[in-house]
N, C-alpha and C. Protein backbone atom coordinates (compact mmCIF):
# COMPACT_ATOMS: atom_id res chain seq x y z
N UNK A 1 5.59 -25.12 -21.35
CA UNK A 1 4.15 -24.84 -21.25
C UNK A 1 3.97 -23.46 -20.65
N UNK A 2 2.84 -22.55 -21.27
CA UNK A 2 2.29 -21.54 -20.47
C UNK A 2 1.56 -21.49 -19.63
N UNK A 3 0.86 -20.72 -19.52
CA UNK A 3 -0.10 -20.32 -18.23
C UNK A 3 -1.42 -20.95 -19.09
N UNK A 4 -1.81 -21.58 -17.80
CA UNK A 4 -3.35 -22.30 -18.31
C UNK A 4 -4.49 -21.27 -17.49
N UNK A 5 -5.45 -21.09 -17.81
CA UNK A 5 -6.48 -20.71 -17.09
C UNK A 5 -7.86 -21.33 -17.32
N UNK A 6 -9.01 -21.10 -16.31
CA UNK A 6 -10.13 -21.64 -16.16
C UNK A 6 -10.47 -20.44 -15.81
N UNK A 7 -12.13 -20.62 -15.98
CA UNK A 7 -13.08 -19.62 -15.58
C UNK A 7 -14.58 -20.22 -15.08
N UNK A 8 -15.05 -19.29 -14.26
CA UNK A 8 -16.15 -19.82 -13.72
C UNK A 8 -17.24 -18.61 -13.94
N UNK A 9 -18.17 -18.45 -14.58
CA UNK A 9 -19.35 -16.97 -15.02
C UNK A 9 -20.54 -17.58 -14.27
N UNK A 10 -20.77 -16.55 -13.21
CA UNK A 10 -22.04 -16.15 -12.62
C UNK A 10 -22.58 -17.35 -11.70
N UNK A 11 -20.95 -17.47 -10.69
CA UNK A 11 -21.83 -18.36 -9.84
C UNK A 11 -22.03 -17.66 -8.87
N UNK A 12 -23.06 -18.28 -8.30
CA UNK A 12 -24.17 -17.27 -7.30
C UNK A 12 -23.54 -17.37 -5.83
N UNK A 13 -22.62 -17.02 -5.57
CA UNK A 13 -22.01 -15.76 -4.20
C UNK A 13 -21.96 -15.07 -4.61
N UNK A 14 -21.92 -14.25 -3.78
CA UNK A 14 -21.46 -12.70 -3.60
C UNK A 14 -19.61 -11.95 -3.24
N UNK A 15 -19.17 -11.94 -3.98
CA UNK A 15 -17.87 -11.98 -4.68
C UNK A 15 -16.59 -10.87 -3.48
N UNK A 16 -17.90 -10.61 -2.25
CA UNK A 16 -17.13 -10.73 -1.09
C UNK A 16 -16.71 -11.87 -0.40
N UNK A 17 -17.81 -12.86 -0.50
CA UNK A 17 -17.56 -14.03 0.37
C UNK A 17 -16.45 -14.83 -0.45
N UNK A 18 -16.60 -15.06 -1.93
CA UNK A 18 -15.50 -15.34 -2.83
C UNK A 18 -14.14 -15.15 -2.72
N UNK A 19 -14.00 -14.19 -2.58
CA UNK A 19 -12.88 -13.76 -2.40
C UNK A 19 -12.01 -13.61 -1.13
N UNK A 20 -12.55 -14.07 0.06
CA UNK A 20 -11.84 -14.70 1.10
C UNK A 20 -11.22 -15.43 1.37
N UNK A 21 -11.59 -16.44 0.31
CA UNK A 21 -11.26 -17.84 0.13
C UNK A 21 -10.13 -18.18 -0.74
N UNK A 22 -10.47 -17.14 -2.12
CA UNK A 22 -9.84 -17.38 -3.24
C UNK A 22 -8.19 -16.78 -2.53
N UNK A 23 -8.30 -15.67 -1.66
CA UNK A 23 -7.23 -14.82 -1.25
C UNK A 23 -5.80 -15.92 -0.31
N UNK A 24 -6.62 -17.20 0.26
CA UNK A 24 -5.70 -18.00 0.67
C UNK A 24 -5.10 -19.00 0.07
N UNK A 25 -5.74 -19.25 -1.97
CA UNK A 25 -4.94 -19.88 -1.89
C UNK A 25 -3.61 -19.34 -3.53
N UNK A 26 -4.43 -17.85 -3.55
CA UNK A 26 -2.85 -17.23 -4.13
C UNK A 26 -1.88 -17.73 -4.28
N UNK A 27 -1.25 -18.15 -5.21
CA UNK A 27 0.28 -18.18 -5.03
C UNK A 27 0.86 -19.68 -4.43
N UNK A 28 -0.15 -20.09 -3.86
CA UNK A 28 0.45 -21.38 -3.53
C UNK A 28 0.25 -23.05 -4.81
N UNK A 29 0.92 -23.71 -4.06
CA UNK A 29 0.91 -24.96 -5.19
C UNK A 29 -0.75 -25.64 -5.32
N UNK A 30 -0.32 -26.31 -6.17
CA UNK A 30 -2.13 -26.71 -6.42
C UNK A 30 -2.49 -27.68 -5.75
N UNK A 31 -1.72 -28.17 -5.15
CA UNK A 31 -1.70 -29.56 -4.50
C UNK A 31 -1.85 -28.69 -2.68
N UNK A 32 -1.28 -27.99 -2.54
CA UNK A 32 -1.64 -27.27 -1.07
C UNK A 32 -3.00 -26.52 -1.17
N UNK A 33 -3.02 -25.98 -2.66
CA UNK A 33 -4.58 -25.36 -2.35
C UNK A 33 -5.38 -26.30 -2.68
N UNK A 34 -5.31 -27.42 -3.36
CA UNK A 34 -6.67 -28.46 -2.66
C UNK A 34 -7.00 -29.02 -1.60
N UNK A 35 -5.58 -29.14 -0.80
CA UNK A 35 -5.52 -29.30 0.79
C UNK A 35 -6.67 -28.22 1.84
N UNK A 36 -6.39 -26.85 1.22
CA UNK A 36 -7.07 -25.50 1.62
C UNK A 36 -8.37 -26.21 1.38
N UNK A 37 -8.46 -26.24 0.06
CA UNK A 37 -10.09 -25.66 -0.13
C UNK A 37 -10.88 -27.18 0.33
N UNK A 38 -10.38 -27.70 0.71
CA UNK A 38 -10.84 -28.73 0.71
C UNK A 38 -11.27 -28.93 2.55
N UNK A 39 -10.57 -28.57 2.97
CA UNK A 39 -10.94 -28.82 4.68
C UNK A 39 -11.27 -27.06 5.02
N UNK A 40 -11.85 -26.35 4.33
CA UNK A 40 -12.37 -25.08 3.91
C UNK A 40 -13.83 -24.82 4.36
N UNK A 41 -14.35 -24.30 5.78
CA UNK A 41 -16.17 -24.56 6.01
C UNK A 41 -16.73 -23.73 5.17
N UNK A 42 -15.92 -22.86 3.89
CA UNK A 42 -16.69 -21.93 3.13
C UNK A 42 -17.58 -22.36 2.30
N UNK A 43 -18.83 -22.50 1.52
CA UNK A 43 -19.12 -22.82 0.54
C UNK A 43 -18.92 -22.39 -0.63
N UNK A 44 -18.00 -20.97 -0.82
CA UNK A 44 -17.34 -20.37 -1.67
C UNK A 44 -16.16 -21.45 -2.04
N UNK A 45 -15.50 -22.22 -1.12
CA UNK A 45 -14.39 -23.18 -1.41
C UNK A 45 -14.62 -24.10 -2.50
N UNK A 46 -15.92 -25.21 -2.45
CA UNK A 46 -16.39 -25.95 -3.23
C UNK A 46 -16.47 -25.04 -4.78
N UNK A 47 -16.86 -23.88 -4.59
CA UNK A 47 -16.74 -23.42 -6.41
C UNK A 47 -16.00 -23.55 -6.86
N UNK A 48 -14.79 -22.82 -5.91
CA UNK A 48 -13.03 -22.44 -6.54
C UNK A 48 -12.62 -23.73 -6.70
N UNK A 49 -12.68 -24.51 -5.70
CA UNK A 49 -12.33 -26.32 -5.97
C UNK A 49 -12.42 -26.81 -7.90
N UNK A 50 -13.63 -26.40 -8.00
CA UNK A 50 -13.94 -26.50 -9.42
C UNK A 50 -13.38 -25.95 -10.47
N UNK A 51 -13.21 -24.36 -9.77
CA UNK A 51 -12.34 -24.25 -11.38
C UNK A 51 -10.69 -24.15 -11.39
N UNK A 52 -10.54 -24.44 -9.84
CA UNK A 52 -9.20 -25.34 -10.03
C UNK A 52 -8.87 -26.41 -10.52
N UNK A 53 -10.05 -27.35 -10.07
CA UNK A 53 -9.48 -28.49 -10.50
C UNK A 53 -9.70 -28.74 -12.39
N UNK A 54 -10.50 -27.65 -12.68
CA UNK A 54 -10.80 -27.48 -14.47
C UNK A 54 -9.50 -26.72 -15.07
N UNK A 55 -8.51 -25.83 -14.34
CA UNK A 55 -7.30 -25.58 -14.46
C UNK A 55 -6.46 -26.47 -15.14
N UNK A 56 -6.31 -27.05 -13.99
CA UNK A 56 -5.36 -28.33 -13.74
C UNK A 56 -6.01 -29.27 -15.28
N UNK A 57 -6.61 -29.69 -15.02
CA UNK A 57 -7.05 -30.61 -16.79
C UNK A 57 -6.74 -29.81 -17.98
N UNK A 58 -7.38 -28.63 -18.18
CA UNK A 58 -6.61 -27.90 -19.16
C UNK A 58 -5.06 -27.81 -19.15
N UNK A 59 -4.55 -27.76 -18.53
CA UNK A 59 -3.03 -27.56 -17.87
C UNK A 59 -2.45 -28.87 -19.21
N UNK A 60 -3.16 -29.99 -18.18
CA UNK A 60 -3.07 -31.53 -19.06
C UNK A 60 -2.94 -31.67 -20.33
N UNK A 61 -4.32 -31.29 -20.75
CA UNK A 61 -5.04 -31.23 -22.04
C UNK A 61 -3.85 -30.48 -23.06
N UNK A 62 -3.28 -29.33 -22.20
CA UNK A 62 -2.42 -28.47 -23.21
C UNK A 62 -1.00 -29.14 -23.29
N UNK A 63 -0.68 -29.72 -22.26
CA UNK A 63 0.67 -30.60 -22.46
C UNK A 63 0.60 -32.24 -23.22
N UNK A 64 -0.46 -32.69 -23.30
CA UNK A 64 -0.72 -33.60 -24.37
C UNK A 64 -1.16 -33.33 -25.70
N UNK A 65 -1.62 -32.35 -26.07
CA UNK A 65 -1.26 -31.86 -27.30
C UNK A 65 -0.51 -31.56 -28.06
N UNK A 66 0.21 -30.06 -27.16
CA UNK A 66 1.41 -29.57 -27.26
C UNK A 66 2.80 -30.88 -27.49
N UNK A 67 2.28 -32.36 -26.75
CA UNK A 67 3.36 -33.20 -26.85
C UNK A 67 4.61 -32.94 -25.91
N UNK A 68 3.98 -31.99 -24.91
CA UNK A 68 5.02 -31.61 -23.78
C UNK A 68 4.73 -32.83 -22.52
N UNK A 69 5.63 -33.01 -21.54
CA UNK A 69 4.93 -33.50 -20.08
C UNK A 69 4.53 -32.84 -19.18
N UNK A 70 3.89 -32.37 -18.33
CA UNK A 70 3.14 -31.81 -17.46
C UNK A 70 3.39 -32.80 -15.95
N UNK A 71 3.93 -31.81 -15.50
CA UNK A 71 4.18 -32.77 -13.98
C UNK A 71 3.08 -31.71 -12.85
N UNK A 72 2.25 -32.24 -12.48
CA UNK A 72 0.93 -31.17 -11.68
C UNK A 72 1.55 -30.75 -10.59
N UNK A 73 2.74 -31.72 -9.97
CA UNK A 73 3.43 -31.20 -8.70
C UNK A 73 4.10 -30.16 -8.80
N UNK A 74 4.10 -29.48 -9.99
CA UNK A 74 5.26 -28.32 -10.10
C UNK A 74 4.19 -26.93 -10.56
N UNK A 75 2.64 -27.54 -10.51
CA UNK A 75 1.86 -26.20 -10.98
C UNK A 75 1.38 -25.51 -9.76
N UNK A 76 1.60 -24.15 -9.83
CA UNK A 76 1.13 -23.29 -8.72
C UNK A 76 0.24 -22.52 -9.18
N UNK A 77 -0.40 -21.58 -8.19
CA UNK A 77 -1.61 -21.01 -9.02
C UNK A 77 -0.81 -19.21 -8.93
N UNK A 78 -1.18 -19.13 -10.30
CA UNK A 78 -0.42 -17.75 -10.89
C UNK A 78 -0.86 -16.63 -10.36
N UNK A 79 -2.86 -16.75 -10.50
CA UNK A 79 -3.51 -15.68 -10.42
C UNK A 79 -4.69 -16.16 -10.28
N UNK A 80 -5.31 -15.79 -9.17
CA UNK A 80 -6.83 -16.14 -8.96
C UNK A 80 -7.30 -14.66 -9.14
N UNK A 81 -8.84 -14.16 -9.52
CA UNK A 81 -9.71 -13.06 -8.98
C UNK A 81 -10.93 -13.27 -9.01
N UNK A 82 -11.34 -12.70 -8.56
CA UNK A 82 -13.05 -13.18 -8.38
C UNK A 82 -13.23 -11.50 -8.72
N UNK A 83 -14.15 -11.53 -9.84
CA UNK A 83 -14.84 -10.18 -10.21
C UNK A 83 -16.56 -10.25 -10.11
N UNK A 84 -17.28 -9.36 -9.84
CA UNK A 84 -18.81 -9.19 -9.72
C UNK A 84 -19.33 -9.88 -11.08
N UNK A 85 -20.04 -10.19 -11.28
CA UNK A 85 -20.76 -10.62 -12.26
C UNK A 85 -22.43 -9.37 -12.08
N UNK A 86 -23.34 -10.46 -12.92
CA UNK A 86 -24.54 -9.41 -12.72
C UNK A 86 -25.37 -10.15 -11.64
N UNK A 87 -26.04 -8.89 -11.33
CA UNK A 87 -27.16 -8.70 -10.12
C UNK A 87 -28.31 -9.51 -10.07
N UNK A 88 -29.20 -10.18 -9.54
CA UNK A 88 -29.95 -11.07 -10.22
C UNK A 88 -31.32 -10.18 -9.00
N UNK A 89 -32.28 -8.98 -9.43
CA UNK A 89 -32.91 -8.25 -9.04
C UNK A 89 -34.22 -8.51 -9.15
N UNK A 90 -34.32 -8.76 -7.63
CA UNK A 90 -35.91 -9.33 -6.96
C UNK A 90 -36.36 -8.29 -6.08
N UNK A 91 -37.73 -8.29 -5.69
CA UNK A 91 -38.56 -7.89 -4.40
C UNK A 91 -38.96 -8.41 -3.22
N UNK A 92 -38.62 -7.53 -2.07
CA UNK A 92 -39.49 -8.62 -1.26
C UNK A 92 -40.16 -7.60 -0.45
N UNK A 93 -41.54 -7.75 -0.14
CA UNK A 93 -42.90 -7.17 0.28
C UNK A 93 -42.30 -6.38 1.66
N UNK A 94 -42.86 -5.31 1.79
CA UNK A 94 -42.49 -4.50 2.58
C UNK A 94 -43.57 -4.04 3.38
N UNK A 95 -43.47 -3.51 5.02
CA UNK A 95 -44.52 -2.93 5.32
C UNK A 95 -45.64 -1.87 4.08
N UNK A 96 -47.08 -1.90 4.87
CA UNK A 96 -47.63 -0.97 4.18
C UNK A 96 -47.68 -0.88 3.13
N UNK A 97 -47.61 -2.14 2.15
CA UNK A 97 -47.76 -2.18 0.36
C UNK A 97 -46.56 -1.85 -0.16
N UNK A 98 -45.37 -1.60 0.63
CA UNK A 98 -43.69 -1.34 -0.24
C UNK A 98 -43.76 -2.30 -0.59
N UNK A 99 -42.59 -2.43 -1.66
CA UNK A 99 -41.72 -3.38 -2.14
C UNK A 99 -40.16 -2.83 -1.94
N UNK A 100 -38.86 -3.27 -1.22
CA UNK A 100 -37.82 -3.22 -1.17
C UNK A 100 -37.00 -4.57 -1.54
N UNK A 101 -36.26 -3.33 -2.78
CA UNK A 101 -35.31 -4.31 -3.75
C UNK A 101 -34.38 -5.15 -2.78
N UNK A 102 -33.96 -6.32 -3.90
CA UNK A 102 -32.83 -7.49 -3.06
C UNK A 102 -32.20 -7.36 -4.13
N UNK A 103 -30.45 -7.48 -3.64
CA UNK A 103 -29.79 -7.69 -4.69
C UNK A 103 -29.26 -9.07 -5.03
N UNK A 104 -29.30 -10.34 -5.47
CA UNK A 104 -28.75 -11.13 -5.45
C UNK A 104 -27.13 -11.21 -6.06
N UNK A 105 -26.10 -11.00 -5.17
CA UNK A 105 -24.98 -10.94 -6.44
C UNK A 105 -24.29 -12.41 -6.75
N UNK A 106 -23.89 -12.16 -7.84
CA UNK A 106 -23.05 -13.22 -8.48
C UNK A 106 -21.60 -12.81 -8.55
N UNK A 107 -20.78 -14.09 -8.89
CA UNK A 107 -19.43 -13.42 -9.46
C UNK A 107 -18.84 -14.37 -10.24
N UNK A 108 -17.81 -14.01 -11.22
CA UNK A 108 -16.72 -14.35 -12.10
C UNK A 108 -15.40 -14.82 -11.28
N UNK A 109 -14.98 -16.16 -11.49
CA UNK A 109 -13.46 -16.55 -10.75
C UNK A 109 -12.46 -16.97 -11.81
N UNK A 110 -11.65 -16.26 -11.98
CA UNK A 110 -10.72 -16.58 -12.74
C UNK A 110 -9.52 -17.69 -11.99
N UNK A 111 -9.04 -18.58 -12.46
CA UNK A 111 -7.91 -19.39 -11.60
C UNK A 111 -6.91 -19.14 -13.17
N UNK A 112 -5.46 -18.52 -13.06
CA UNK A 112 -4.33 -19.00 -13.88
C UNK A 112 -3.47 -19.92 -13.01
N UNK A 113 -3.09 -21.05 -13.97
CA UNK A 113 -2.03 -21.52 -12.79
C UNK A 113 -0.70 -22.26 -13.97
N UNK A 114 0.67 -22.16 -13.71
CA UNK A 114 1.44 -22.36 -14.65
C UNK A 114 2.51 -22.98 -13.68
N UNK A 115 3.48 -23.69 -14.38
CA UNK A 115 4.49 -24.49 -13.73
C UNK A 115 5.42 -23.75 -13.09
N UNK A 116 5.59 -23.95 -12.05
CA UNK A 116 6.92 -23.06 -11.08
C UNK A 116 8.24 -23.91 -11.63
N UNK A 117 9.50 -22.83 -11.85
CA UNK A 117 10.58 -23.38 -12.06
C UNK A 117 11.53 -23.75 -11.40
N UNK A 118 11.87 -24.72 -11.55
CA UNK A 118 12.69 -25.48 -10.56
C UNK A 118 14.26 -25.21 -10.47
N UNK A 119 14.42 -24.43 -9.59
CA UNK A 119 16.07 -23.69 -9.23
C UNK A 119 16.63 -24.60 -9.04
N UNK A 120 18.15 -24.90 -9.67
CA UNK A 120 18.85 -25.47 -9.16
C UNK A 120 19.89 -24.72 -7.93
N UNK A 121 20.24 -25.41 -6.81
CA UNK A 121 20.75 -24.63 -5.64
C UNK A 121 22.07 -23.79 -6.07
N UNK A 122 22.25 -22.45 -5.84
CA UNK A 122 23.04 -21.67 -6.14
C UNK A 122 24.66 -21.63 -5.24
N UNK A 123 25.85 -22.03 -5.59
CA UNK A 123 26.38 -21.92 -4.36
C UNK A 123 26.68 -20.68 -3.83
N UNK A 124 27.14 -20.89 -2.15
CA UNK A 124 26.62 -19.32 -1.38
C UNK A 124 27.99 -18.67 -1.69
N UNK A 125 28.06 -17.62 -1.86
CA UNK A 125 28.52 -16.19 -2.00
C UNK A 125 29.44 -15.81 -0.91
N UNK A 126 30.64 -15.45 -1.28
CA UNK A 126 32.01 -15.25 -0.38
C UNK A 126 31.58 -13.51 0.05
N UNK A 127 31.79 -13.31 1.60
CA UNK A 127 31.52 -12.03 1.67
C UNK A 127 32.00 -11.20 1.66
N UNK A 128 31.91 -9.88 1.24
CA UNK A 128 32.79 -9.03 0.19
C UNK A 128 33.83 -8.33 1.39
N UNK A 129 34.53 -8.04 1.20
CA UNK A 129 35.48 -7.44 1.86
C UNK A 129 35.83 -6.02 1.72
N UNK A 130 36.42 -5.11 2.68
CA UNK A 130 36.76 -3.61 1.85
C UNK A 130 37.73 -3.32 1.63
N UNK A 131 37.75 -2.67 1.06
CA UNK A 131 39.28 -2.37 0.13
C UNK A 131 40.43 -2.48 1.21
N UNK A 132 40.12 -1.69 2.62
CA UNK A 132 41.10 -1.65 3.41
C UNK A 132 41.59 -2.91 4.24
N UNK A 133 40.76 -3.67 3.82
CA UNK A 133 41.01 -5.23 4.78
C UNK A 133 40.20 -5.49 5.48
N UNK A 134 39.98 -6.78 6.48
CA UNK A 134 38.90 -6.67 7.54
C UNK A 134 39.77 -6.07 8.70
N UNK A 135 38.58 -5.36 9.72
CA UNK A 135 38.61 -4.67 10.86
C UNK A 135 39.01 -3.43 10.85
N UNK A 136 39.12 -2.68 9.59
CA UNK A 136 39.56 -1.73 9.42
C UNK A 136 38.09 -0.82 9.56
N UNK A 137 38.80 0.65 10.52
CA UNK A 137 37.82 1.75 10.88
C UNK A 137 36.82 2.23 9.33
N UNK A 138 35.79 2.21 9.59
CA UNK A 138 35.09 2.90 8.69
C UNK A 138 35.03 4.10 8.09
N UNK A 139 35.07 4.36 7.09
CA UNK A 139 35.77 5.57 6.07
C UNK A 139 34.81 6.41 6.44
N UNK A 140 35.21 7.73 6.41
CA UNK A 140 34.96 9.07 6.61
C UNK A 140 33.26 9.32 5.87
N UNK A 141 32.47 9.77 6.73
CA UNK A 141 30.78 9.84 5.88
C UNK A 141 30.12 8.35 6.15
N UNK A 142 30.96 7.63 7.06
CA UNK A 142 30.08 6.41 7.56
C UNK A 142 28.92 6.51 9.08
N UNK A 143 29.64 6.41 9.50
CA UNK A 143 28.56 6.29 11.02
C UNK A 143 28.60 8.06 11.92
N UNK A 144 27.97 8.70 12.00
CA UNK A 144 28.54 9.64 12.79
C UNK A 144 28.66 9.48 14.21
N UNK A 145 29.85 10.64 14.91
CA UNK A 145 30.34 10.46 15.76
C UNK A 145 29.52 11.16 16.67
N UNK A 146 29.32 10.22 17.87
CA UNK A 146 28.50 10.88 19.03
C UNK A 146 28.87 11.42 20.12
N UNK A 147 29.35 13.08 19.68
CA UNK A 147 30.33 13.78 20.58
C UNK A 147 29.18 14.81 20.84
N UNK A 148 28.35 15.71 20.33
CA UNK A 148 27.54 16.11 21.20
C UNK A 148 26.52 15.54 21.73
N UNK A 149 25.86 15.96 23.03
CA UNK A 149 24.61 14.97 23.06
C UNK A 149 23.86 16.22 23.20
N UNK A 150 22.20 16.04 23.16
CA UNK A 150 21.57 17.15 23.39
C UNK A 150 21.13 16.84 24.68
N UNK A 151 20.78 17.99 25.34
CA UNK A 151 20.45 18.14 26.39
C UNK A 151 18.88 17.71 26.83
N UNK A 152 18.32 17.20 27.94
CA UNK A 152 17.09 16.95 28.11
C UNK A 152 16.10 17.72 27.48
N UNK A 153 14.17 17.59 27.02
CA UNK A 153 13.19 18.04 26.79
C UNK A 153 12.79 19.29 27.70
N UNK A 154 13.34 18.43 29.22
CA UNK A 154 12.48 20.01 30.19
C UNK A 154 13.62 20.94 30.29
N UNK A 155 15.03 20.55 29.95
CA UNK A 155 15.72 21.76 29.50
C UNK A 155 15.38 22.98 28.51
N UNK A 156 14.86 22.12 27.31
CA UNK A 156 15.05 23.01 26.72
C UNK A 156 13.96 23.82 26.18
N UNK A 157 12.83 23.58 26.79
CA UNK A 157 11.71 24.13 26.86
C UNK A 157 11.53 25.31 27.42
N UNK A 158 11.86 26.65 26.97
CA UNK A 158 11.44 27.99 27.73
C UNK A 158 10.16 28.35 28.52
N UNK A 159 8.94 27.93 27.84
CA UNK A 159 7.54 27.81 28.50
C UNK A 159 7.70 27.31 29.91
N UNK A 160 8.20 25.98 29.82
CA UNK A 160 8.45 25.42 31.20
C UNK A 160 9.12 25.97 32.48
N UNK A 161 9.11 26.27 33.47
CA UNK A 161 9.78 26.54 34.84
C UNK A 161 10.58 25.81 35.55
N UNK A 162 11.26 24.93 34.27
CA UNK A 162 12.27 24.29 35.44
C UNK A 162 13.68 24.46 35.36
């Protein structure tokens, strides 16, 4: 299976507050970011909730078609963004007969989320040795040798009087 995605057009936050939210649950499994969004005091959380959890069914939807299995414990989320949508442009009465504009913003949330692959454990790696054997001095152009030292700051300062 590929990457599934959902989308959400022109829900009404403002795609700063959106994106605070959306930013914690990046990258993690879908099952930890419903944990997130879910004990989440944002009301930005409850959106993303949604088009995660509309992810995840498509996810479904595409592995019962496809005639594949879909295990949800293994889907992580690929790529969230929350982009601006449009402005939803009102007035509100101002001293002295003004009118000063309001911007209402909206935004766009994208959720991709696709199956993480499951590594089998690698065994660990013998550590390399050097040509000369172990404990042998380090070859010439390795560490330099600390035979001069420089002399103190108020030495070597001519301006100074000491």
């Amino acid at each position: 299976m590929t990457d599934v995605r959902a989308f959400q057009r022109t829900a009404r936050q403002s795609p700063y507050k959106m994106r605070l939210v959306i930013d914690q649950i990046r990258g993690k499994t879908v099952n930890e970011a419903f944990a997130l969004l879910q004990f989440s005091k944002k009301h930005a959380a409850q959106q993303i909730a949604k088009v995660l959890h509309s992810a995840v069914a498509n996810a479904e939807y595409r592995g019962r078609t496809a005639n594949e299995p879909v295990d949800v414990d293994t889907l992580y989320v690929k790529h969230a963004i929350v982009n601006e949508g449009p402005k939803l442009k009102r007035f509100m009465p101002a001293a002295m007969g003004r009118a000063t504009p309001i911007q209402k913003r909206t935004s766009h949330v994208e959720i991709v989320v696709a199956p993480r692959a499951v590594r089998a454990p690698t065994p660990p790696r013998r550590a390399a040795r050097s040509a000369a054997g172990e404990g042998a001095p380090a070859a010439k152009g390795g560490r330099r040798a600390a035979t001069k030292r420089r002399a103190p700051a108020r030495a070597r300062n001519p301006k100074r009087g000491h």
